[in-house]
PDB file of N, CA and C in Angstrom:
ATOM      1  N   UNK A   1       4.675  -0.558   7.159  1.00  0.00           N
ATOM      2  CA  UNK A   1       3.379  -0.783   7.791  1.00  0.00           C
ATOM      3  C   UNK A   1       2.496   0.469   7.685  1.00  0.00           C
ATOM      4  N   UNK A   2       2.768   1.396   7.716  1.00  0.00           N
ATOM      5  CA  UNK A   2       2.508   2.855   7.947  1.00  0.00           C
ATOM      6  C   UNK A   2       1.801   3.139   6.343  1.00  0.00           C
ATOM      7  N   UNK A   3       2.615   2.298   5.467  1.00  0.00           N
ATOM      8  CA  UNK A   3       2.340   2.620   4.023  1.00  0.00           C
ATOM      9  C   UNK A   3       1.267   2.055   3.487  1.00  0.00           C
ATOM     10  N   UNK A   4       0.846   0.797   4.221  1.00  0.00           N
ATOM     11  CA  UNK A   4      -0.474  -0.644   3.968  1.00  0.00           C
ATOM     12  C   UNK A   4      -1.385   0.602   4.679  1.00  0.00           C
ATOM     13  N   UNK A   5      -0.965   1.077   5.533  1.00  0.00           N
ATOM     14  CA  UNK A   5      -2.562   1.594   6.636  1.00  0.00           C
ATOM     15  C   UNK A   5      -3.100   2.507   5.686  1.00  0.00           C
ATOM     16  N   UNK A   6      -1.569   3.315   4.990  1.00  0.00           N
ATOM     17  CA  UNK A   6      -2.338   4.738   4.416  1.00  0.00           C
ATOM     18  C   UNK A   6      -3.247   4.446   3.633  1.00  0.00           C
ATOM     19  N   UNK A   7      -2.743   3.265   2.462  1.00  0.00           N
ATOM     20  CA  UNK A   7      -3.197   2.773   1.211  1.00  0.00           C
ATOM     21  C   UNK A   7      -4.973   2.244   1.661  1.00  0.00           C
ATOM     22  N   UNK A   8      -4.892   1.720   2.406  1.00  0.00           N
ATOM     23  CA  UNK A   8      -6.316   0.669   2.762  1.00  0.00           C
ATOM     24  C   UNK A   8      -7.014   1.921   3.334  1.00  0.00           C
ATOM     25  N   UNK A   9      -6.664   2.916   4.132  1.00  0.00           N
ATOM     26  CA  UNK A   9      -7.698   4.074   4.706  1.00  0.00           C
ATOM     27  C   UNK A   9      -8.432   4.948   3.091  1.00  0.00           C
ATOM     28  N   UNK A  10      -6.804   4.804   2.348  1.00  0.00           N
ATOM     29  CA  UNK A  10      -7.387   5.717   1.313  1.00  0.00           C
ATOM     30  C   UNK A  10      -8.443   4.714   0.573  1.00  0.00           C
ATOM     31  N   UNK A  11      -8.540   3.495   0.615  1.00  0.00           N
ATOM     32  CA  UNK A  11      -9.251   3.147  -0.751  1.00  0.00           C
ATOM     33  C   UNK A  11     -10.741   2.763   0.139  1.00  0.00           C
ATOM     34  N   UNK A  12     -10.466   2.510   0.924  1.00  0.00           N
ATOM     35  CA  UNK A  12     -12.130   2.995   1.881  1.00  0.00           C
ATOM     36  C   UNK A  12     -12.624   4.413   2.099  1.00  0.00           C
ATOM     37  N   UNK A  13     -11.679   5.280   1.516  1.00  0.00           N
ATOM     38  CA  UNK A  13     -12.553   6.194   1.839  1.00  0.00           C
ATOM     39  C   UNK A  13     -12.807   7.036   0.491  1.00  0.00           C
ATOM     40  N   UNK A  14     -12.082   6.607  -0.395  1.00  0.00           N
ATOM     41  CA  UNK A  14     -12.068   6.760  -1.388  1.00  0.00           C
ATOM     42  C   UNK A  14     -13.809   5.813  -2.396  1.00  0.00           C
ATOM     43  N   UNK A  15     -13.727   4.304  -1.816  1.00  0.00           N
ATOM     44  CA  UNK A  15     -15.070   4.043  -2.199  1.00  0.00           C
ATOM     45  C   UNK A  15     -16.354   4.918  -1.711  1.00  0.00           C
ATOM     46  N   UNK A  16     -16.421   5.631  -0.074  1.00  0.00           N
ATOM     47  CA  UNK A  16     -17.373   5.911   0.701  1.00  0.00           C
ATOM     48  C   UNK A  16     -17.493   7.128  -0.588  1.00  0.00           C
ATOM     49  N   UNK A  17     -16.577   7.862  -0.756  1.00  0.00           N
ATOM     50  CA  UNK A  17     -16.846   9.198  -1.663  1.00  0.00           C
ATOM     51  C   UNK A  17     -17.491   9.075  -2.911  1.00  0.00           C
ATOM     52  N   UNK A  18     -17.339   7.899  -3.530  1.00  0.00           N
ATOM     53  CA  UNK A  18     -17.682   7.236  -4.587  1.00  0.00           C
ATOM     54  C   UNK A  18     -19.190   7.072  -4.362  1.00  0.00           C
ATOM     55  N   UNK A  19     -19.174   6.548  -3.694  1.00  0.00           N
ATOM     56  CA  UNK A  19     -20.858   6.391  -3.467  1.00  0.00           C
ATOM     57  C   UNK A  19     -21.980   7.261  -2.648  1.00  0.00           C
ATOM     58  N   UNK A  20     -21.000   8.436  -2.413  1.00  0.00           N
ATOM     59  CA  UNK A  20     -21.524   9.556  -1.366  1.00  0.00           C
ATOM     60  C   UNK A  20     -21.994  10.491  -3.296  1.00  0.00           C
ATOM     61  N   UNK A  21     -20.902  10.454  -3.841  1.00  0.00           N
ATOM     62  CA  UNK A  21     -21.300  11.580  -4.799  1.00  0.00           C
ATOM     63  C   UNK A  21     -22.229  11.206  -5.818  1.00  0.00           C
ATOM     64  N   UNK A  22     -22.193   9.705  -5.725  1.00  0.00           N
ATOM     65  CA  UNK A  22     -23.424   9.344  -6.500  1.00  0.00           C
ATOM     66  C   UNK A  22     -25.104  10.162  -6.073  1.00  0.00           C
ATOM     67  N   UNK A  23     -25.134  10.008  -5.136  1.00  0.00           N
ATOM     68  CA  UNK A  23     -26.197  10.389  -4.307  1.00  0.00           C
ATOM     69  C   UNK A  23     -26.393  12.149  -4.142  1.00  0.00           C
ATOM     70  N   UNK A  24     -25.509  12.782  -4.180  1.00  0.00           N
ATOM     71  CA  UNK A  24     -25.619  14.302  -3.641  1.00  0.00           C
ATOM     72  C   UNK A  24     -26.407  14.886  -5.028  1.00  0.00           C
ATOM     73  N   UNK A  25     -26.701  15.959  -4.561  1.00  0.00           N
ATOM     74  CA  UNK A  25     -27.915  16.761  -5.155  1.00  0.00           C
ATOM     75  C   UNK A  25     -27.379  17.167  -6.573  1.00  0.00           C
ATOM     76  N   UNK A  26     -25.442  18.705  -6.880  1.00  0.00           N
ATOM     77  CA  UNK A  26     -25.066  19.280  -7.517  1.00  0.00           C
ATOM     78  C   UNK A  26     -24.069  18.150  -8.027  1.00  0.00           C
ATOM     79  N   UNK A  27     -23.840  18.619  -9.365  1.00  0.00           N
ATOM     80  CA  UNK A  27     -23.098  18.110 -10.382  1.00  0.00           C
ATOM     81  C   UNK A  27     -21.807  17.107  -9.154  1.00  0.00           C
ATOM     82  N   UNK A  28     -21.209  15.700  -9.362  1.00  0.00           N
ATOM     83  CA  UNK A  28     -20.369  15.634  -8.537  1.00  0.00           C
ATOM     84  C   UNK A  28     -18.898  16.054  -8.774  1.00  0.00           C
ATOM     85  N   UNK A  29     -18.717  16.982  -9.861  1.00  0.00           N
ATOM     86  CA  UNK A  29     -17.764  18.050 -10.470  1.00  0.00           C
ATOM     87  C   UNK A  29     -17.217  18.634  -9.142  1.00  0.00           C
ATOM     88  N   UNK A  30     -18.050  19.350  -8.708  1.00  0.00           N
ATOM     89  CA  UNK A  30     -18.220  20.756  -7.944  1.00  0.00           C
ATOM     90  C   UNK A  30     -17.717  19.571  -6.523  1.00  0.00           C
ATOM     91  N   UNK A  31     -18.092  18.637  -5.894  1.00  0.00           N
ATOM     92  CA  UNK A  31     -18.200  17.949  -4.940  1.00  0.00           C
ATOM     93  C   UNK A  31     -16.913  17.373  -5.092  1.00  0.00           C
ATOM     94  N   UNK A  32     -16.009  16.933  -5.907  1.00  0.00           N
ATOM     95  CA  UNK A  32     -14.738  16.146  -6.004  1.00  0.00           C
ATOM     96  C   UNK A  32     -14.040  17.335  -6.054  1.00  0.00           C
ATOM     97  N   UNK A  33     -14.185  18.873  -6.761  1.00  0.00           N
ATOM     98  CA  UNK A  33     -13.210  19.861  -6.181  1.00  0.00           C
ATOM     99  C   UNK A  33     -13.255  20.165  -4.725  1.00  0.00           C
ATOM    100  N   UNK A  34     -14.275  20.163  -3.869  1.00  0.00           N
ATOM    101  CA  UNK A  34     -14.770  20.694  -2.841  1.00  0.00           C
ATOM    102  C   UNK A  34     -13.971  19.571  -1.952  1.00  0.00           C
ATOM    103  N   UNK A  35     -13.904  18.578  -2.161  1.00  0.00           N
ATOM    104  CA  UNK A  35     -13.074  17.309  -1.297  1.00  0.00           C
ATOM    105  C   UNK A  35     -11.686  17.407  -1.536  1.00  0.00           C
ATOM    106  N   UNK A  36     -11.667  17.656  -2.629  1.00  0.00           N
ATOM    107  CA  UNK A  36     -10.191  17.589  -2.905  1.00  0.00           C
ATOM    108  C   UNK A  36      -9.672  18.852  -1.898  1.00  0.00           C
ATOM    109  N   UNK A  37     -10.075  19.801  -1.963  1.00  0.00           N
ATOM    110  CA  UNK A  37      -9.429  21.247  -1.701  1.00  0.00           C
ATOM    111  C   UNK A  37      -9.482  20.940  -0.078  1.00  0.00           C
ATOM    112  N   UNK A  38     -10.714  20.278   0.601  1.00  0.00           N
ATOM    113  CA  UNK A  38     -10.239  19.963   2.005  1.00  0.00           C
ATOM    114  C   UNK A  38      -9.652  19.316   2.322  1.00  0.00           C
ATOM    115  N   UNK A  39      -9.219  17.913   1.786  1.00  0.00           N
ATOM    116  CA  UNK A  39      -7.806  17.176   1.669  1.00  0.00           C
ATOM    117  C   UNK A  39      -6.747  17.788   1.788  1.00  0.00           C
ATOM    118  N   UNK A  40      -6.621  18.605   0.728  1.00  0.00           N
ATOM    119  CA  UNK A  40      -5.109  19.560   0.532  1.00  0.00           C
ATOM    120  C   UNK A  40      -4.911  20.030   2.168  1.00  0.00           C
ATOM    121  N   UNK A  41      -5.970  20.350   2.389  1.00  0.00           N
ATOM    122  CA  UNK A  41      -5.912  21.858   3.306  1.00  0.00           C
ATOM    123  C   UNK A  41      -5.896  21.022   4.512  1.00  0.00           C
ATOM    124  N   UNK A  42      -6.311  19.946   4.782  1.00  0.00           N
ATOM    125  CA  UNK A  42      -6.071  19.201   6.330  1.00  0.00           C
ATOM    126  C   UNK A  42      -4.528  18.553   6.099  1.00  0.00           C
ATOM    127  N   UNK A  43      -4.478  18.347   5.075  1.00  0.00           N
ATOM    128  CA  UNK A  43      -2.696  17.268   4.660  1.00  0.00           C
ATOM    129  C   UNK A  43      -1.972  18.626   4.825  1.00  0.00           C
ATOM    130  N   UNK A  44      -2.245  20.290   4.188  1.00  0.00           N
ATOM    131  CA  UNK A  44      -0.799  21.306   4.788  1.00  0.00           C
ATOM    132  C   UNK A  44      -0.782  21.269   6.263  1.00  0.00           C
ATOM    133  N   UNK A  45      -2.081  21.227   6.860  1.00  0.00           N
ATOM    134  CA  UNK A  45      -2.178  21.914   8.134  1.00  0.00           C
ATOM    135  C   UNK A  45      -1.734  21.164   9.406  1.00  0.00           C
ATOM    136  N   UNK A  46      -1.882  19.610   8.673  1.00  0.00           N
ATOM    137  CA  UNK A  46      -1.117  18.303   9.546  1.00  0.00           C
ATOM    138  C   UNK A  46       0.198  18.379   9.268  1.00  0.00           C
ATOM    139  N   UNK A  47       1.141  18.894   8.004  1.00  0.00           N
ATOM    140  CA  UNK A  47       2.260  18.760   8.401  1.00  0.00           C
ATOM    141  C   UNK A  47       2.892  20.207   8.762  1.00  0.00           C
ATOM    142  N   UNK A  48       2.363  21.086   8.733  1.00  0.00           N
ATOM    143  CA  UNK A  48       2.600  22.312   9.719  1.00  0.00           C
ATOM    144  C   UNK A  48       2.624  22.240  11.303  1.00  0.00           C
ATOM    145  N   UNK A  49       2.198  21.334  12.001  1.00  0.00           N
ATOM    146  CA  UNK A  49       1.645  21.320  13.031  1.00  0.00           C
ATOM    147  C   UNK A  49       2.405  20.291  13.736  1.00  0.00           C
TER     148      UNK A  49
END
């Protein structure tokens, strides 16, 4: 169950980004590293914690 929630959170939020980077100002290069790297960094800091 735990595995359906992750999957369906990720692919909603995964579209919202999709259509967020359409829209932003700088290359969406720079914007999919910049997400990615806060992903990483909230996923170490949640399982540190």
């Amino acid at each position: 169950m735990a595995f359906r929630t992750t999957a369906g959170w990720s692919l909603i939020t995964s579209g919202i980004v999709t259509l967020v980077l359409a829209y932003l100002p700088y290359p969406s290069f720079y914007w999919g590293i910049g997400l990615l790297v806060v992903g990483v960094l909230l996923f170490v800091t949640r399982r540190i914690i």
